[in-house]
Protein backbone atom coordinates (compact mmCIF):
# COMPACT_ATOMS: atom_id res chain seq x y z
CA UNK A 1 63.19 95.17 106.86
CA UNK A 2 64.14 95.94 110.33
CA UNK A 3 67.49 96.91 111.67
CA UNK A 4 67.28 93.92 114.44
CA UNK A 5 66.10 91.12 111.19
CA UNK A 6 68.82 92.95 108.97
CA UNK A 7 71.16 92.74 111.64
CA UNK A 8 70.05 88.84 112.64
CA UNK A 9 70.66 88.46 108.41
CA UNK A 10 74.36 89.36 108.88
CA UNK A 11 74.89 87.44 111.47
CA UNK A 12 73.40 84.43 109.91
CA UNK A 13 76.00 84.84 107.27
CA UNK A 14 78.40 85.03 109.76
CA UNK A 15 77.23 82.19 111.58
CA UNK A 16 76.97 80.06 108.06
CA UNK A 17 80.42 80.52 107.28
CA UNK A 18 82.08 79.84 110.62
CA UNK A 19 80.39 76.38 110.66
CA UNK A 20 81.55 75.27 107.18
CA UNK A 21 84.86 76.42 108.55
CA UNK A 22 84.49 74.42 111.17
CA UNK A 23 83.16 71.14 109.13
CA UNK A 24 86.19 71.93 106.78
CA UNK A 25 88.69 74.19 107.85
CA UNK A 26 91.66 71.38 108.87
CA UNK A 27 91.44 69.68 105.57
CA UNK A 28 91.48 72.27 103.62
CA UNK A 29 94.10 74.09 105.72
CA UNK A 30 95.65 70.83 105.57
CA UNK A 31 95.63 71.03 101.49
CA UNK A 32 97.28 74.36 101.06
CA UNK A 33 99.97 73.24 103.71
CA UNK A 34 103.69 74.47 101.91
CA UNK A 35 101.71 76.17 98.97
CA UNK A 36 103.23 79.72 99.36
CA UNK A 37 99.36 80.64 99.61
CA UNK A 38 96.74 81.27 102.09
CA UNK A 39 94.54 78.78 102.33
CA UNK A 40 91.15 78.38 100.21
CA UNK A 41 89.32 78.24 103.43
CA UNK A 42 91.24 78.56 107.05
CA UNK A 43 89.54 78.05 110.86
CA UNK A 44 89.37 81.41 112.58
CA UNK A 45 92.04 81.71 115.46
CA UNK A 46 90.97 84.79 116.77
CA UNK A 47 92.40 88.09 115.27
CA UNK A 48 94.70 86.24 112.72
CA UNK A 49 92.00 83.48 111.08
CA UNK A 50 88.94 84.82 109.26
CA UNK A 51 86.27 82.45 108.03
CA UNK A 52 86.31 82.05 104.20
CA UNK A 53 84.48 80.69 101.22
CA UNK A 54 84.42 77.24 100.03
CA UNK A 55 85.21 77.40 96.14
CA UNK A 56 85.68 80.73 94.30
CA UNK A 57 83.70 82.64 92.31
CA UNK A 58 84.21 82.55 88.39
CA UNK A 59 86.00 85.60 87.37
CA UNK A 60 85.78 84.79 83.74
CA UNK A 61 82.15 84.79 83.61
CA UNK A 62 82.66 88.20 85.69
CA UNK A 63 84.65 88.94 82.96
CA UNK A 64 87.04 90.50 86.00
CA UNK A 65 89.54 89.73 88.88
CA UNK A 66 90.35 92.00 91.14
CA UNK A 67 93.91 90.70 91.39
CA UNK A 68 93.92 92.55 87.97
CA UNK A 69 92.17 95.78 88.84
CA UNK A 70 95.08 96.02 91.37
CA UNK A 71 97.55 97.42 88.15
CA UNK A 72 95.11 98.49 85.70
CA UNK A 73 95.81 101.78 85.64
CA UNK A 74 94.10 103.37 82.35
CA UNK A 75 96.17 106.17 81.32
CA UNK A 76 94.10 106.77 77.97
CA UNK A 77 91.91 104.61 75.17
CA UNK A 78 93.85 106.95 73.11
CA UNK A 79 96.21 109.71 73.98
CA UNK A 80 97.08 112.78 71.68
CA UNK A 81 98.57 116.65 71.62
CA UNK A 82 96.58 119.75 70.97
CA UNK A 83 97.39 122.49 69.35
CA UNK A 84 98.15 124.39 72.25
CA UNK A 85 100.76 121.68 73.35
CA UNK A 86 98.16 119.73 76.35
CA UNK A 87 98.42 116.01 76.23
CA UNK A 88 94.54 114.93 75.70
CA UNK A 89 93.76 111.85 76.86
CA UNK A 90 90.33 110.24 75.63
CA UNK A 91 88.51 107.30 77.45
CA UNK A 92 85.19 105.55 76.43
CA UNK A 93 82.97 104.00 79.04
CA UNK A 94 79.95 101.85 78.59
CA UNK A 95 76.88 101.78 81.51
CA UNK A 96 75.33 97.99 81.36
CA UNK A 97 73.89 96.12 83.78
CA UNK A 98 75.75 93.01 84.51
CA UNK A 99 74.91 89.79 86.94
CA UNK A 100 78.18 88.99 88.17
CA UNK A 101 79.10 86.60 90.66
CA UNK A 102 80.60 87.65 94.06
CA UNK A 103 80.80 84.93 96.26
CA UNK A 104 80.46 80.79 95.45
CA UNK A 105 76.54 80.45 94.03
CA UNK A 106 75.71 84.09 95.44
CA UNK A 107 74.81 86.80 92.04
CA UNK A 108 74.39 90.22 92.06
CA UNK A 109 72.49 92.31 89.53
CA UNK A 110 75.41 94.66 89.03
CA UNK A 111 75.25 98.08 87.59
CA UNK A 112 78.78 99.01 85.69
CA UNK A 113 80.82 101.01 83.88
CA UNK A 114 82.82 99.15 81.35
CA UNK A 115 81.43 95.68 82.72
CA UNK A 116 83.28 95.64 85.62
CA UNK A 117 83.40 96.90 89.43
CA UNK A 118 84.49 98.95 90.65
CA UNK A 119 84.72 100.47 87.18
CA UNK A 120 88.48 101.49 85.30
CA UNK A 121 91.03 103.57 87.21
CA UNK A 122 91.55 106.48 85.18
CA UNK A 123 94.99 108.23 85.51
CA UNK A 124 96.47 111.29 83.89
CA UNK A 125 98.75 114.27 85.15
CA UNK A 126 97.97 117.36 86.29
CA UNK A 127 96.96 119.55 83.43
CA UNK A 128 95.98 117.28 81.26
CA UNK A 129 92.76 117.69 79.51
CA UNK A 130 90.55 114.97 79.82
CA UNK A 131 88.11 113.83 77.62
CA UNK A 132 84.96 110.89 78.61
CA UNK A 133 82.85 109.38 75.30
CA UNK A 134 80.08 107.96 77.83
CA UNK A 135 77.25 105.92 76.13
CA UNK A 136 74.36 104.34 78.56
CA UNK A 137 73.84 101.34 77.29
CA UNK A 138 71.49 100.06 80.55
CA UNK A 139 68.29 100.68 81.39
CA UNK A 140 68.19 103.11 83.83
CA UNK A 141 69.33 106.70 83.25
CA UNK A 142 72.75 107.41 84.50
CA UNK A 143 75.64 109.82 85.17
CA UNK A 144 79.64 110.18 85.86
CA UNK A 145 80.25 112.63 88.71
CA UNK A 146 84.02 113.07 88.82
CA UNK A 147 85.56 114.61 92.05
CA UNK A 148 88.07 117.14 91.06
CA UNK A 149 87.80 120.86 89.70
CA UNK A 150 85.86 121.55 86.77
CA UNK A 151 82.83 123.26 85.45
CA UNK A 152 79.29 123.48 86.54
CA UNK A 153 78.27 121.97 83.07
CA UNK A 154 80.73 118.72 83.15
CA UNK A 155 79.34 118.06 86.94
CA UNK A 156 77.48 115.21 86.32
CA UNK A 157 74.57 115.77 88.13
CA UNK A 158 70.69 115.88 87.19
CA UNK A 159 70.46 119.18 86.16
CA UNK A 160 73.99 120.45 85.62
CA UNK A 161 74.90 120.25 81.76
CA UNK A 162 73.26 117.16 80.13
CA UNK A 163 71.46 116.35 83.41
CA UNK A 164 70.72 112.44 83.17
CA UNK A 165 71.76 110.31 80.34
CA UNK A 166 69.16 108.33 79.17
CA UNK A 167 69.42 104.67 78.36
CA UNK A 168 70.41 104.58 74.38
CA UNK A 169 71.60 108.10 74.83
CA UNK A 170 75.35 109.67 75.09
CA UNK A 171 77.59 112.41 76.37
CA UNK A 172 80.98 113.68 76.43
CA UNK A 173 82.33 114.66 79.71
CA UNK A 174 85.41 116.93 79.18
CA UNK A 175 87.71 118.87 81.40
CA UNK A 176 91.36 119.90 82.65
CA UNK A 177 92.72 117.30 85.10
CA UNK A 178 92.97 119.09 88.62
CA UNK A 179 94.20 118.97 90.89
CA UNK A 180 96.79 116.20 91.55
CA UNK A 181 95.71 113.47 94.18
CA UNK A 182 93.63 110.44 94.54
CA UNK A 183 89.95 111.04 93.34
CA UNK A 184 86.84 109.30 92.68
CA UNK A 185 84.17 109.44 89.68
CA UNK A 186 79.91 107.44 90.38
CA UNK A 187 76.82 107.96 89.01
CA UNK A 188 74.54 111.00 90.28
CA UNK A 189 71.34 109.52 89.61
CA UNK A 190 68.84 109.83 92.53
CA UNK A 191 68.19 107.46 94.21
CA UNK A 192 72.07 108.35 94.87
CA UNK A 193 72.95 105.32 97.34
CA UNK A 194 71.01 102.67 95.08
CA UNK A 195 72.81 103.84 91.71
CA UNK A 196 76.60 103.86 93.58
CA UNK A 197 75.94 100.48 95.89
CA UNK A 198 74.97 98.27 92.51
CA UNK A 199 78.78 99.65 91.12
CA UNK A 200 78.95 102.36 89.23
CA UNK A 201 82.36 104.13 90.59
CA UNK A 202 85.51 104.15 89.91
CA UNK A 203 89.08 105.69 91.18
CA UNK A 204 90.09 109.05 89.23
CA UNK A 205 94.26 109.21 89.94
CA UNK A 206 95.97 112.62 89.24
CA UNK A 207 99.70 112.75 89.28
CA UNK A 208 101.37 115.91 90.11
CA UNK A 209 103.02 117.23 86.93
CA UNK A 210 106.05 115.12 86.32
CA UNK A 211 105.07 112.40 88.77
CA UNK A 212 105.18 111.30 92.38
CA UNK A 213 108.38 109.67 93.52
CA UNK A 214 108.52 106.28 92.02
CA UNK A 215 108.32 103.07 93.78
CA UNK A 216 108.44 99.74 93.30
CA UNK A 217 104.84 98.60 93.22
CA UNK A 218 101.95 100.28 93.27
CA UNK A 219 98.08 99.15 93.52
CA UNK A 220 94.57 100.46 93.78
CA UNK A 221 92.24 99.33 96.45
CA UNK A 222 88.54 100.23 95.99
CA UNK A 223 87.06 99.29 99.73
CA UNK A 224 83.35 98.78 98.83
CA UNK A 225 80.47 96.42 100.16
CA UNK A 226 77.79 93.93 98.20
CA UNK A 227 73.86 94.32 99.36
CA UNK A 228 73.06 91.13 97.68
CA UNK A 229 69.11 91.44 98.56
CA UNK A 230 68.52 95.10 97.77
CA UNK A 231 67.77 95.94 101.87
CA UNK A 232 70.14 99.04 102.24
CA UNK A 233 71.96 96.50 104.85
CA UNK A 234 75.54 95.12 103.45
CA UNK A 235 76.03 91.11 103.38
CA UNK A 236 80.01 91.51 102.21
CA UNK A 237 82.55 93.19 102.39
CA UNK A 238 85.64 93.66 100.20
CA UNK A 239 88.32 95.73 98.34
CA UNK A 240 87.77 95.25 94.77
CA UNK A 241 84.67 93.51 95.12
CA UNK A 242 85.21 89.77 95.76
CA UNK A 243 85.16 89.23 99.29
CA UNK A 244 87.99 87.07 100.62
CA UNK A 245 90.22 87.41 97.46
CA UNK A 246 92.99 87.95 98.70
CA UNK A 247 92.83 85.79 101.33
CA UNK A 248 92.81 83.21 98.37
CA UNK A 249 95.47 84.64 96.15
CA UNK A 250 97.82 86.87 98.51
CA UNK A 251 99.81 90.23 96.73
CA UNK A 252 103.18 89.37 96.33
CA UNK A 253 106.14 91.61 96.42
CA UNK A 254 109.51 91.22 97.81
CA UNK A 255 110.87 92.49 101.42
CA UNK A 256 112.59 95.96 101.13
CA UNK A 257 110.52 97.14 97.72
CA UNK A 258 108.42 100.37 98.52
CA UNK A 259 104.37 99.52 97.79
CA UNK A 260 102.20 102.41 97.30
CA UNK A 261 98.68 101.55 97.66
CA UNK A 262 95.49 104.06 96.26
CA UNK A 263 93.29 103.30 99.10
CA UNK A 264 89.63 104.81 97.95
CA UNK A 265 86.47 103.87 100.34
CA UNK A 266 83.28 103.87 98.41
CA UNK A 267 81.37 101.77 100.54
CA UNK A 268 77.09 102.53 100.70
CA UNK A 269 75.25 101.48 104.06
CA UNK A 270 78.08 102.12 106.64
CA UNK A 271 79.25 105.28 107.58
CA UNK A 272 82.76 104.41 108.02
CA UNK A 273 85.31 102.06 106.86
CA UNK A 274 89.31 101.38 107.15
CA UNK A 275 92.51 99.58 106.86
CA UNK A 276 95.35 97.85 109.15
CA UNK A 277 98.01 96.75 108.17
CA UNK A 278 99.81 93.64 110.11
CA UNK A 279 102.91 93.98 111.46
CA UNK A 280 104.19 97.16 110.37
CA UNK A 281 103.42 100.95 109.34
CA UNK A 282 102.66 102.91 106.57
CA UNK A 283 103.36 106.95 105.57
CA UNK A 284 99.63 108.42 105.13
CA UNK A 285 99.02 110.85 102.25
CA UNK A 286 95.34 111.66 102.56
CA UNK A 287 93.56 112.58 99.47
CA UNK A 288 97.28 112.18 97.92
CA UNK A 289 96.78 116.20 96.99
CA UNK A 290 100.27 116.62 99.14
CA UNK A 291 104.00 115.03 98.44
CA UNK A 292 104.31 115.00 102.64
CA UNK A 293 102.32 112.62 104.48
CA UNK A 294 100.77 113.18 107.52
CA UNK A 295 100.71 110.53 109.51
CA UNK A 296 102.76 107.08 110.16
CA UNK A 297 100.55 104.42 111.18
CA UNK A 298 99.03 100.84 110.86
CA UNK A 299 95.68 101.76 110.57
CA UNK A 300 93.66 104.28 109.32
CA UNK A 301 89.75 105.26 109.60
CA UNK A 302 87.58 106.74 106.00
CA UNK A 303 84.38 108.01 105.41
CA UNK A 304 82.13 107.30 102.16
CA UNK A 305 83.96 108.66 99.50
CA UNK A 306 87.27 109.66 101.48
CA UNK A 307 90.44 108.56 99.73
CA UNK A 308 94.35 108.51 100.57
CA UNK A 309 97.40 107.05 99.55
CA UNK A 310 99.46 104.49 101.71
CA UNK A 311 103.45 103.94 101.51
CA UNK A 312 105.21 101.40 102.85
CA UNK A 313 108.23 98.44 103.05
CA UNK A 314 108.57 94.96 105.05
CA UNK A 315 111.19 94.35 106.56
CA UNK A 316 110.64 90.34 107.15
CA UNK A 317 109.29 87.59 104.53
CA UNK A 318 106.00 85.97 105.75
CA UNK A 319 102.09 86.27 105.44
CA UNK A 320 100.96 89.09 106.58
CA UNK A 321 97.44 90.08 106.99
CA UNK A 322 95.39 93.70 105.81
CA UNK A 323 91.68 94.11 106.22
CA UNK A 324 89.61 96.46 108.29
CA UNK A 325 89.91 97.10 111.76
CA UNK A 326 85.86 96.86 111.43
CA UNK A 327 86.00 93.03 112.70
CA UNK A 328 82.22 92.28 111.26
CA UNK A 329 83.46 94.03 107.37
CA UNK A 330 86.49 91.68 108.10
CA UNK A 331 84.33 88.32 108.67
CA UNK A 332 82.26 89.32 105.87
CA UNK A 333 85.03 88.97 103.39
CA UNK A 334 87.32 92.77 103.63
CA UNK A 335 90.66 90.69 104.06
CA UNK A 336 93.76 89.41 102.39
CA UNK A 337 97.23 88.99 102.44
CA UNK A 338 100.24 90.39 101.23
CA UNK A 339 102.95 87.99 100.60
CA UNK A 340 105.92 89.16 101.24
CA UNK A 341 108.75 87.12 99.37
CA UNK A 342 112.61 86.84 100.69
């Protein structure tokens, strides 16, 4: 396909939504009235509406919601000592391939690890060894790359170590967990944009040894993007992989607690993404490898793969709005709300 049809294709969707916002938009703004949520569907009003879905998708059948993948932190499957004192922690991931449902009647042949994308957040400290029982259980070979420091042989890569893993086959990935910061894991296979776009990545979170300063809340954001007919073109947008979702179910906190947020940008087909936040700022950390941020802002800009960490408080209860400062990702379902209660 063409970049002018592919382009004309996105902007059909676009078009398609606005007009069912505009056939239904004051009723069902009307409906969530005094809900303490956003709306299921709201008009756009320039840069504070987006366009929405009509209905929801059915996370059960996903057998996920990213509401959930916000504070699903996996810290081990199980967790142990070795004999020379370092905490071990062991995790087991399953490849599959999944059809999963991402917006209202629209599926996608998903590719996962442990049935779900983006796939677990793994999290240990610095120093920690870390061991991965991977089985590939699809039917295409597969691999788990894992940003950090470790050995030519644990790379994940065709040709490094076990090279591909074979549907039916298995591997154990094993190494020390360095260094501290916000990291990523995806499959290697070739072709390398087909194998990561259908969802198989994941955040990888280090802690420095002993922590990072606590706060009250803390989430992980996977920015990605859904290809729905396999054109190397993105039809949606979102951050944990249901576009609008949290437009329909806002994040709640309360005004004054600090919110840490592992932003990680994965997305295929675009060369950039990012995040704004609505009335106020946030402390920067990028790559979270450094206790001293470097930047206070509302928005910031990330390549594919690119990660940081965001800190920040309100001030005020209200509604406020986050999505990219990319205003097409944003009609094509990267937004949501934080709720921010008195």
């Amino acid at each position: 396909m063409s970049a002018n049809n592919s382009l004309s294709r996105r902007n059909f969707v676009r078009a398609s939504l606005l007009s069912v916002v505009g056939a239904a938009g004051a009723a069902a703004t009307g409906e969530a009235a005094g809900s303490g949520r956003a709306p299921a569907l709201q008009a756009g009003d320039g840069h504070e509406g987006m366009p929405g879905p009509v209905g929801e998708v059915d996370h059960t059948r996903n057998g996920f919601n990213p509401t959930d993948i916000l504070t699903d932190f996996n810290w081990g499957d199980r967790i142990s000592v070795l004999e020379n004192g370092q905490t071990l922690r062991e995790y087991d991931v399953f490849a599959g391939d999944k059809t999963i449902e991402v917006m209202p009647g629209i599926e996608f042949a998903a590719w996962t690890y442990n049935g779900r994308v983006p796939g677990p957040t793994f999290r240990a400290e610095e120093g920690d060894r870390v061991r991965i029982h991977f089985i590939n259980g699809s039917s295409h070979p597969h691999t788990m790359h894992f940003h950090g420091i470790h050995t030519y042989e644990m790379d994940g890569v065709p040709g490094a170590g076990p090279g591909l893993i074979e549907p039916g086959e298995s591997f154990t990935y094993e190494f020390d967990a360095e260094p501290f910061g916000l990291h990523l894991y995806h499959c290697h296979a070739f072709p390398l944009a087909r194998h990561v776009a259908k969802g198989l990545y994941g955040a990888f979170i280090i802690d420095p040894p002993g922590g990072r300063p606590p706060v009250d809340r803390e989430y992980i954001m996977v920015m990605n993007g859904i290809d729905v007919d396999y054109d190397d073109v993105n039809d949606f947008y979102a951050v944990n992989t249901i576009p609008f979702h949290f437009a329909l179910h806002p994040i709640q906190f309360h005004v004054g607690e600090t919110v840490r947020v592992y932003l990680v940008n994965i997305l295929e087909f675009d060369l950039i993404n990012s995040f704004h936040l609505h009335a106020n700022f946030f402390q920067y950390y990028p790559t979270g490898t450094s206790l001293t941020p470097i930047e206070y802002t509302d928005t910031i800009i990330q390549g594919q793969a690119q990660r940081g960490i965001l800190e920040f408080k309100y001030k005020y209860p209200g509604l406020y709005m986050f999505h990219a400062h990319v205003t097409e990702f944003a009609e094509l379902g990267w937004t949501g709300h934080f709720e921010v209660l008195p």
